[in-house]
Protein backbone atom coordinates (compact mmCIF):
# COMPACT_ATOMS: atom_id res chain seq x y z
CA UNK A 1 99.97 88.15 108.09
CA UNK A 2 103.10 86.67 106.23
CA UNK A 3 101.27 85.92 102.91
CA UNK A 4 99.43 90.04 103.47
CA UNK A 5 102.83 91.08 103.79
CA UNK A 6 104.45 89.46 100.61
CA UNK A 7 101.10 90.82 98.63
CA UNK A 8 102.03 94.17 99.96
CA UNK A 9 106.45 93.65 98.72
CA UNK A 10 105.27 92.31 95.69
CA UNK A 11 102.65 95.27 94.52
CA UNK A 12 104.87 97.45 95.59
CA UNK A 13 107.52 96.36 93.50
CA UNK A 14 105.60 95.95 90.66
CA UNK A 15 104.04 99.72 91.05
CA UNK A 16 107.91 100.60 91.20
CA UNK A 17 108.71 98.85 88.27
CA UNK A 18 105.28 100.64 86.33
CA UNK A 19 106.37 104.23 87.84
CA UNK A 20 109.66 103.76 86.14
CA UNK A 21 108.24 103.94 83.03
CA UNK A 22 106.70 107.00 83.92
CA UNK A 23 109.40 109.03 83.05
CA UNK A 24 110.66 107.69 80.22
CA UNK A 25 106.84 108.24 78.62
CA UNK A 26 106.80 111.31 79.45
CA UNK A 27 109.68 112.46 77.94
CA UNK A 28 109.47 110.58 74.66
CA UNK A 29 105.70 112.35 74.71
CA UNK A 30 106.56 115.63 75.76
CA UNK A 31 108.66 118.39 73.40
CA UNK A 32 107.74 120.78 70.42
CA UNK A 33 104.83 119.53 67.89
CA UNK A 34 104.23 116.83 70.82
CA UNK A 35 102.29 116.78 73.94
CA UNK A 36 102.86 120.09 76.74
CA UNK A 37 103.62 119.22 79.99
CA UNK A 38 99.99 120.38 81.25
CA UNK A 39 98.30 117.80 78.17
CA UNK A 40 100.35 115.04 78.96
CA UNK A 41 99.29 114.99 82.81
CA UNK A 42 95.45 115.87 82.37
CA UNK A 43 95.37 112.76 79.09
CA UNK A 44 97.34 110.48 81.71
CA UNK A 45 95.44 110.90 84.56
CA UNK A 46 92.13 111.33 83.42
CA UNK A 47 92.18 108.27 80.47
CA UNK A 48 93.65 106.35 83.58
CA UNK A 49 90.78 107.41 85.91
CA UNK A 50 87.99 106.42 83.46
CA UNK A 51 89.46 103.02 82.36
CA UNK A 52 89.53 102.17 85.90
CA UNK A 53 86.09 102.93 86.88
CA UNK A 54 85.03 101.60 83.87
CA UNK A 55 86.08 98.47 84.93
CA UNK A 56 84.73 98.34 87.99
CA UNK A 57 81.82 99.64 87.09
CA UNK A 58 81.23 96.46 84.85
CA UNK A 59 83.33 93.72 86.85
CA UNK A 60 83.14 94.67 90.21
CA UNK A 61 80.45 97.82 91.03
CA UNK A 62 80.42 96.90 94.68
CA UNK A 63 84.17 98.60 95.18
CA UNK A 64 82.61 101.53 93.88
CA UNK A 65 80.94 102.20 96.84
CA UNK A 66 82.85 104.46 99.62
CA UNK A 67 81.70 105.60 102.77
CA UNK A 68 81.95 109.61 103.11
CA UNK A 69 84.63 109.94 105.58
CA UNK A 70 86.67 107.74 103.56
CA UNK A 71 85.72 109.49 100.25
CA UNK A 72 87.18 113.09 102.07
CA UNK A 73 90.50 111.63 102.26
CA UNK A 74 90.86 110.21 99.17
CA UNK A 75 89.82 112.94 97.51
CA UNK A 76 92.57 114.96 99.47
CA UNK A 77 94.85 112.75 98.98
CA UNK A 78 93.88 113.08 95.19
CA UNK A 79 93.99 116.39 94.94
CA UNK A 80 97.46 117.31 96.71
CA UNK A 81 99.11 114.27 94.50
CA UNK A 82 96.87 115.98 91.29
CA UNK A 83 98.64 119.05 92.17
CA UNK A 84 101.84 117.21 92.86
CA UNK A 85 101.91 115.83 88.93
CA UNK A 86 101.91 119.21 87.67
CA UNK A 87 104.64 119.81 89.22
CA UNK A 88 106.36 117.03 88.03
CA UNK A 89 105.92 116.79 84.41
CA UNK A 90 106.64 120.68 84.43
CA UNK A 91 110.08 119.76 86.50
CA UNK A 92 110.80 116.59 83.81
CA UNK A 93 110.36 118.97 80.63
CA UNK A 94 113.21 121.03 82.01
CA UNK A 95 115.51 117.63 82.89
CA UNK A 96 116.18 114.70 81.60
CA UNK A 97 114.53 111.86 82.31
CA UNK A 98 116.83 109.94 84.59
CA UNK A 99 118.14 113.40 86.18
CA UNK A 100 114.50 114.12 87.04
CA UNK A 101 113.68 110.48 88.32
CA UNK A 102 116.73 111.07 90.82
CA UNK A 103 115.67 113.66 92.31
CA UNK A 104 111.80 112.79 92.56
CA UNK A 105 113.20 109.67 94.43
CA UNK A 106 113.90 111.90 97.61
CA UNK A 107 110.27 111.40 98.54
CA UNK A 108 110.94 109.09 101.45
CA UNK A 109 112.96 110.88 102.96
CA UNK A 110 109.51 113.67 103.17
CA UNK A 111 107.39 110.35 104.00
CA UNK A 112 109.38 110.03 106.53
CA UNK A 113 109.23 113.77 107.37
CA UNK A 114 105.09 113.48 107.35
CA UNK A 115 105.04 110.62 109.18
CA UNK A 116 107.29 112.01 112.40
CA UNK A 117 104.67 115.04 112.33
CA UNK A 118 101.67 112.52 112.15
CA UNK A 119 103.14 110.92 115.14
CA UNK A 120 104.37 107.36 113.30
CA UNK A 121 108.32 107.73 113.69
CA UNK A 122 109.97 105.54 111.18
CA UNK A 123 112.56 102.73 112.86
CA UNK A 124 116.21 102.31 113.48
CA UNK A 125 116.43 100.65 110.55
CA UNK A 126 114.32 102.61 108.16
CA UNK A 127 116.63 105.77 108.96
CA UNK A 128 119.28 103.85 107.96
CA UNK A 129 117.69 102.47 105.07
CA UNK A 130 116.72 106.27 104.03
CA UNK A 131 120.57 107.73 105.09
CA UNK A 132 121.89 104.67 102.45
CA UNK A 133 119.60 105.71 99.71
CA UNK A 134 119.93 109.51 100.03
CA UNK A 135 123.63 108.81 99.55
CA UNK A 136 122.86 106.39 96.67
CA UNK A 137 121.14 109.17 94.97
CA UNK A 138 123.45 111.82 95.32
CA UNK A 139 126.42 109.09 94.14
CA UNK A 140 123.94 108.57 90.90
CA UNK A 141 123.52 112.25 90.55
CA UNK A 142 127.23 113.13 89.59
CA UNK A 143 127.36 113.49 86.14
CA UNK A 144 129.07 116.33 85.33
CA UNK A 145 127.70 116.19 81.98
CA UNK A 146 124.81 116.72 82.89
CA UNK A 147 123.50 120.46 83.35
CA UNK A 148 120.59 121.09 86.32
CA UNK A 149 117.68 123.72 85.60
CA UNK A 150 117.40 125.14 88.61
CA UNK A 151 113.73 125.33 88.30
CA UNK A 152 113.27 122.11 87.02
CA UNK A 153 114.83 120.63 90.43
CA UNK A 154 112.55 122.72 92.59
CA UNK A 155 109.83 121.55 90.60
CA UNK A 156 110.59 117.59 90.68
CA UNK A 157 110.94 118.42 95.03
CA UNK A 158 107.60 119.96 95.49
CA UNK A 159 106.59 117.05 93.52
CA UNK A 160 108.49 114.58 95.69
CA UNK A 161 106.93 116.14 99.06
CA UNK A 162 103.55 115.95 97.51
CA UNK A 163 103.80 112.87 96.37
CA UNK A 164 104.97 112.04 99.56
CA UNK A 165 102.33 113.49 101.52
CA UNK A 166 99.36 111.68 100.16
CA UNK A 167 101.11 108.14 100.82
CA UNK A 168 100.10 108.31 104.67
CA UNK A 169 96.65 110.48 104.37
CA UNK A 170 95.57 107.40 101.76
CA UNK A 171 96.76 105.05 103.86
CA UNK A 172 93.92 105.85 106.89
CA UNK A 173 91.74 105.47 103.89
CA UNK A 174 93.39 101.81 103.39
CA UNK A 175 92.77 100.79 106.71
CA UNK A 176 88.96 99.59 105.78
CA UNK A 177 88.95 100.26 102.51
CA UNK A 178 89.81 97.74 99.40
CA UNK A 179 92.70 99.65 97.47
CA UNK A 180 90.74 99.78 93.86
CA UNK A 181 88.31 101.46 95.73
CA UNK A 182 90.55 104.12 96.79
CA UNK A 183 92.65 103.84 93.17
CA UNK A 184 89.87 104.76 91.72
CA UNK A 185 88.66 107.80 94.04
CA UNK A 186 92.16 109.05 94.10
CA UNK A 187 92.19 109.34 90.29
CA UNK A 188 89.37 111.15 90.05
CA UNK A 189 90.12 113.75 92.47
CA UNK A 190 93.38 114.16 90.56
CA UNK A 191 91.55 114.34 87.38
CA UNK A 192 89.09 117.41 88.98
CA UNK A 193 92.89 118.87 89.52
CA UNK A 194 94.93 118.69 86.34
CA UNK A 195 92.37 118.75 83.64
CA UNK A 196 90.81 122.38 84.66
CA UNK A 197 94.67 123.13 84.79
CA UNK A 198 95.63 122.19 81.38
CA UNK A 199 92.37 124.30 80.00
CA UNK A 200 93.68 127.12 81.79
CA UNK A 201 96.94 127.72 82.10
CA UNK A 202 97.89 125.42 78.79
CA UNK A 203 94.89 124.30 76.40
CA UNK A 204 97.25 123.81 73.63
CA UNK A 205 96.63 120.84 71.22
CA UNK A 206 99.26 118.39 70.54
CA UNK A 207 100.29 118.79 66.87
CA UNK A 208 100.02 116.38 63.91
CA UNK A 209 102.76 114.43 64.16
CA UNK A 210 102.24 114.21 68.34
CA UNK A 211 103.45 111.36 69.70
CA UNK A 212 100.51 108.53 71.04
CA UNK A 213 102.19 105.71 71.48
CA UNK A 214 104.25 107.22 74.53
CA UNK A 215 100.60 108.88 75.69
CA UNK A 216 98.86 105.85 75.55
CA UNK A 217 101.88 103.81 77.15
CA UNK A 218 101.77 106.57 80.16
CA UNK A 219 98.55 106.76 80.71
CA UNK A 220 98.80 102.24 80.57
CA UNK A 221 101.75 102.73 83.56
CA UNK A 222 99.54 105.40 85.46
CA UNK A 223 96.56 102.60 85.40
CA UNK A 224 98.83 100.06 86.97
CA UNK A 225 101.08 101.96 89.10
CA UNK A 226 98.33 103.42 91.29
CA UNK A 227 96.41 100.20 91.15
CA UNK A 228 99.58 98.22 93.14
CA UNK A 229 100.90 101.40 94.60
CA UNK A 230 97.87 101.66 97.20
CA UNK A 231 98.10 97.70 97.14
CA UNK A 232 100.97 97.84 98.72
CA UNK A 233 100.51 100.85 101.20
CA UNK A 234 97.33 99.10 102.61
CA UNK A 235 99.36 96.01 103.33
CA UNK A 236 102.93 97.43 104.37
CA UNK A 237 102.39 101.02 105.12
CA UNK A 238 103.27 104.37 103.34
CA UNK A 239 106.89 104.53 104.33
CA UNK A 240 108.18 100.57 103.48
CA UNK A 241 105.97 101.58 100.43
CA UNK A 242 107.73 104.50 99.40
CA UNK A 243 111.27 103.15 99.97
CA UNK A 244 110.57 100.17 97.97
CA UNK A 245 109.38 102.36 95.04
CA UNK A 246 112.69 103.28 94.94
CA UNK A 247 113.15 100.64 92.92
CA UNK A 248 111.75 102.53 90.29
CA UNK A 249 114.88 104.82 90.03
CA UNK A 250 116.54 101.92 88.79
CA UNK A 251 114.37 101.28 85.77
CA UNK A 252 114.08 104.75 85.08
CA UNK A 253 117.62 104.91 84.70
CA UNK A 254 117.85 101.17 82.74
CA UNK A 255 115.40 102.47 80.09
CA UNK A 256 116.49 105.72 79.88
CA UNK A 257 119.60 104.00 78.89
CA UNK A 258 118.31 101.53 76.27
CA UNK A 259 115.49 103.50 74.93
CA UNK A 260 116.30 107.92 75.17
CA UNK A 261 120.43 106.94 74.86
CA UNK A 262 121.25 108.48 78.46
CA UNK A 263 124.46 107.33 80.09
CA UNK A 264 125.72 106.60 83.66
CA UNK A 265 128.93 107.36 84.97
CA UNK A 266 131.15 105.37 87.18
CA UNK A 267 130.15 106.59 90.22
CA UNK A 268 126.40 106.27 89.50
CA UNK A 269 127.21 102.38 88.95
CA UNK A 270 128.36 102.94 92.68
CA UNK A 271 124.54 104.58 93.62
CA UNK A 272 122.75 102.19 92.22
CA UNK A 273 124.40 99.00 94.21
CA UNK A 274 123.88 101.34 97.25
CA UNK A 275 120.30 101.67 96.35
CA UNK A 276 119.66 98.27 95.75
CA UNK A 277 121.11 97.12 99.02
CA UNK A 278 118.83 99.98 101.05
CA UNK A 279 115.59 98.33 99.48
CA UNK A 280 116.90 94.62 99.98
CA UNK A 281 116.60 95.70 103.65
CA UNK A 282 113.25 95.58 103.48
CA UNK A 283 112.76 91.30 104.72
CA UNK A 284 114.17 92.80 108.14
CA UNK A 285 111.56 95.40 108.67
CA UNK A 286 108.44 95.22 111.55
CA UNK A 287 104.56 95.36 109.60
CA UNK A 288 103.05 98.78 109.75
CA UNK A 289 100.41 99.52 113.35
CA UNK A 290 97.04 97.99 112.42
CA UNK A 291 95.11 101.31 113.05
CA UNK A 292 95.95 104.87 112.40
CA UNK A 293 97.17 107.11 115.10
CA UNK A 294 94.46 109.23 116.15
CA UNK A 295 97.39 111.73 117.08
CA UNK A 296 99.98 114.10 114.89
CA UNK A 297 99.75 116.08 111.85
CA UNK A 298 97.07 113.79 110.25
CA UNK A 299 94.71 112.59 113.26
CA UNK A 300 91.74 114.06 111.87
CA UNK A 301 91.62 112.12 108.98
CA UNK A 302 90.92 108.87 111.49
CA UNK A 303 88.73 106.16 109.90
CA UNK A 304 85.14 105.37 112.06
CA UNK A 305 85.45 102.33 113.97
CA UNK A 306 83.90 99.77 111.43
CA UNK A 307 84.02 96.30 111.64
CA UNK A 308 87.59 95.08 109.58
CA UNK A 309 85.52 92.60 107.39
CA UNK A 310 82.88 95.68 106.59
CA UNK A 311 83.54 95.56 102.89
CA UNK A 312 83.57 91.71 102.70
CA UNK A 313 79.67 91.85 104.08
């Protein structure tokens, strides 16, 4: 249980560390005579999709099977985050990167929100752990230099609550299911989502001098972030998950500063100890219920009662 649980810290650090990134790709690839926010998401998520079942498709074919129940969630789960992206890369070509990383980083506080209506309240401590990090981010939000499109901020919320939302519906999926196997479904149902998007409502072609490196180095974070993101849910739930991805805010922030030129204030210094101390918390928290609630906003979405080692037959 202790050495599950450390798997499940550790990939979900590292899938904070990749999702950091994120923004700072996006940006660099997004702008005139570069990528649109719809082209960026669909050449992400859909190069990111295919690499990965390319992969198991030659390494590892048997975590490309998925029983159907299983394959409904994930594919909801896909779909709402699919949606969720547009959202987002719409929301970070109207902020800056860091700006739009703060405010995406709200998105425990609505895992927390799902989970209360799917019957899992959070702890004590994980309250607190939220309260300390809401105030961390609004401490590393004052920067009155900074000017806030107001539609950019809704944007990077829906995003957030999205995002948020298909933590816990993927993790009934994690329960007996290996989390490649679920990467990889979860992909491809965002694919179905984002690509028909960009043809419609975009379908613009980057220009000549477009930016690939930034592309390929999103689409390289995307791969990875899922892959430990869902590593980590299946071993230490949605919500420890999604507060530890916090962590990601951090190095957001770090390389927007060393690599787009975007500066902190003093107080922001102040948020970011605050933050770090809400996620350190972490060693003190109680492992996630073995099984699914069959109760709350989510019940129906309860995995069949299969043997735990079913996918190790």
């Amino acid at each position: 249980m202790r050495k599950a649980r450390q798997k499940g810290i550790n990939a979900a650090l590292l899938s904070a560390l990749f999702l950091g990134l994120a923004p700072v790709f996006g940006k660099a690839a997004m702008g005139a005579d570069k990528f649109s926010p719809f082209a960026v998401v669909a050449f992400r998520t859909s190069l990111a999709a295919l690499l990965l079942a390319a992969i198991l498709a030659l390494f590892n074919r048997r975590a490309l099977y998925i029983y159907p129940a299983a394959l409904y969630v994930t594919m909801l789960a896909g779909a709402i985050n699919g949606i969720g992206s547009i959202f987002y890369y719409i929301g970070l070509s109207k902020l800056n990167a860091s700006m739009a990383q703060l405010l995406y980083s709200l998105y425990p506080f609505f895992v927390a929100f799902w989970l209360q209506l799917d019957r899992q309240p959070p702890s004590r401590l994980t309250l607190l752990r939220i309260a300390v990090a809401i105030v961390s981010i609004y401490l590393l939000t004052r920067n009155a230099d900074i000017a806030l499109d107001p539609s950019g901020v809704a944007f990077m919320l829906i995003a957030a609550a999205l995002y948020a939302l298909h933590l816990p519906i993927n993790q009934r999926a994690l329960y007996d299911v290996p989390a490649p196997t679920v990467t990889v479904y979860t992909l491809l149902a965002m694919s179905l989502i984002v690509v028909p998007a960009y043809f419609i409502f975009d379908g613009s072609l980057p220009g000549k001098s477009a930016p690939w490196a930034p592309a390929l180095a999103l689409t390289a974070v995307t791969f990875f972030s899922r892959l430990t993101l869902f590593f980590g849910v299946k071993h230490i739930g949605g919500m420890q998950t999604a507060i530890l991805g916090l962590a990601e805010l951090i190095v957001a922030i770090v390389f927007s500063h060393l690599l787009l030129g975007e500066e902190l204030a003093g107080w922001q210094w102040a948020g970011m100890i605050g933050l770090s101390f809400s996620l350190l918390f972490v060693w003190f928290e109680k492992p996630p219920p073995s099984r699914p609630s069959k109760h709350g906003l989510l019940g129906w979405l309860q995995p069949p009662d299969f043997p735990t080692d079913f996918y190790k037959r």
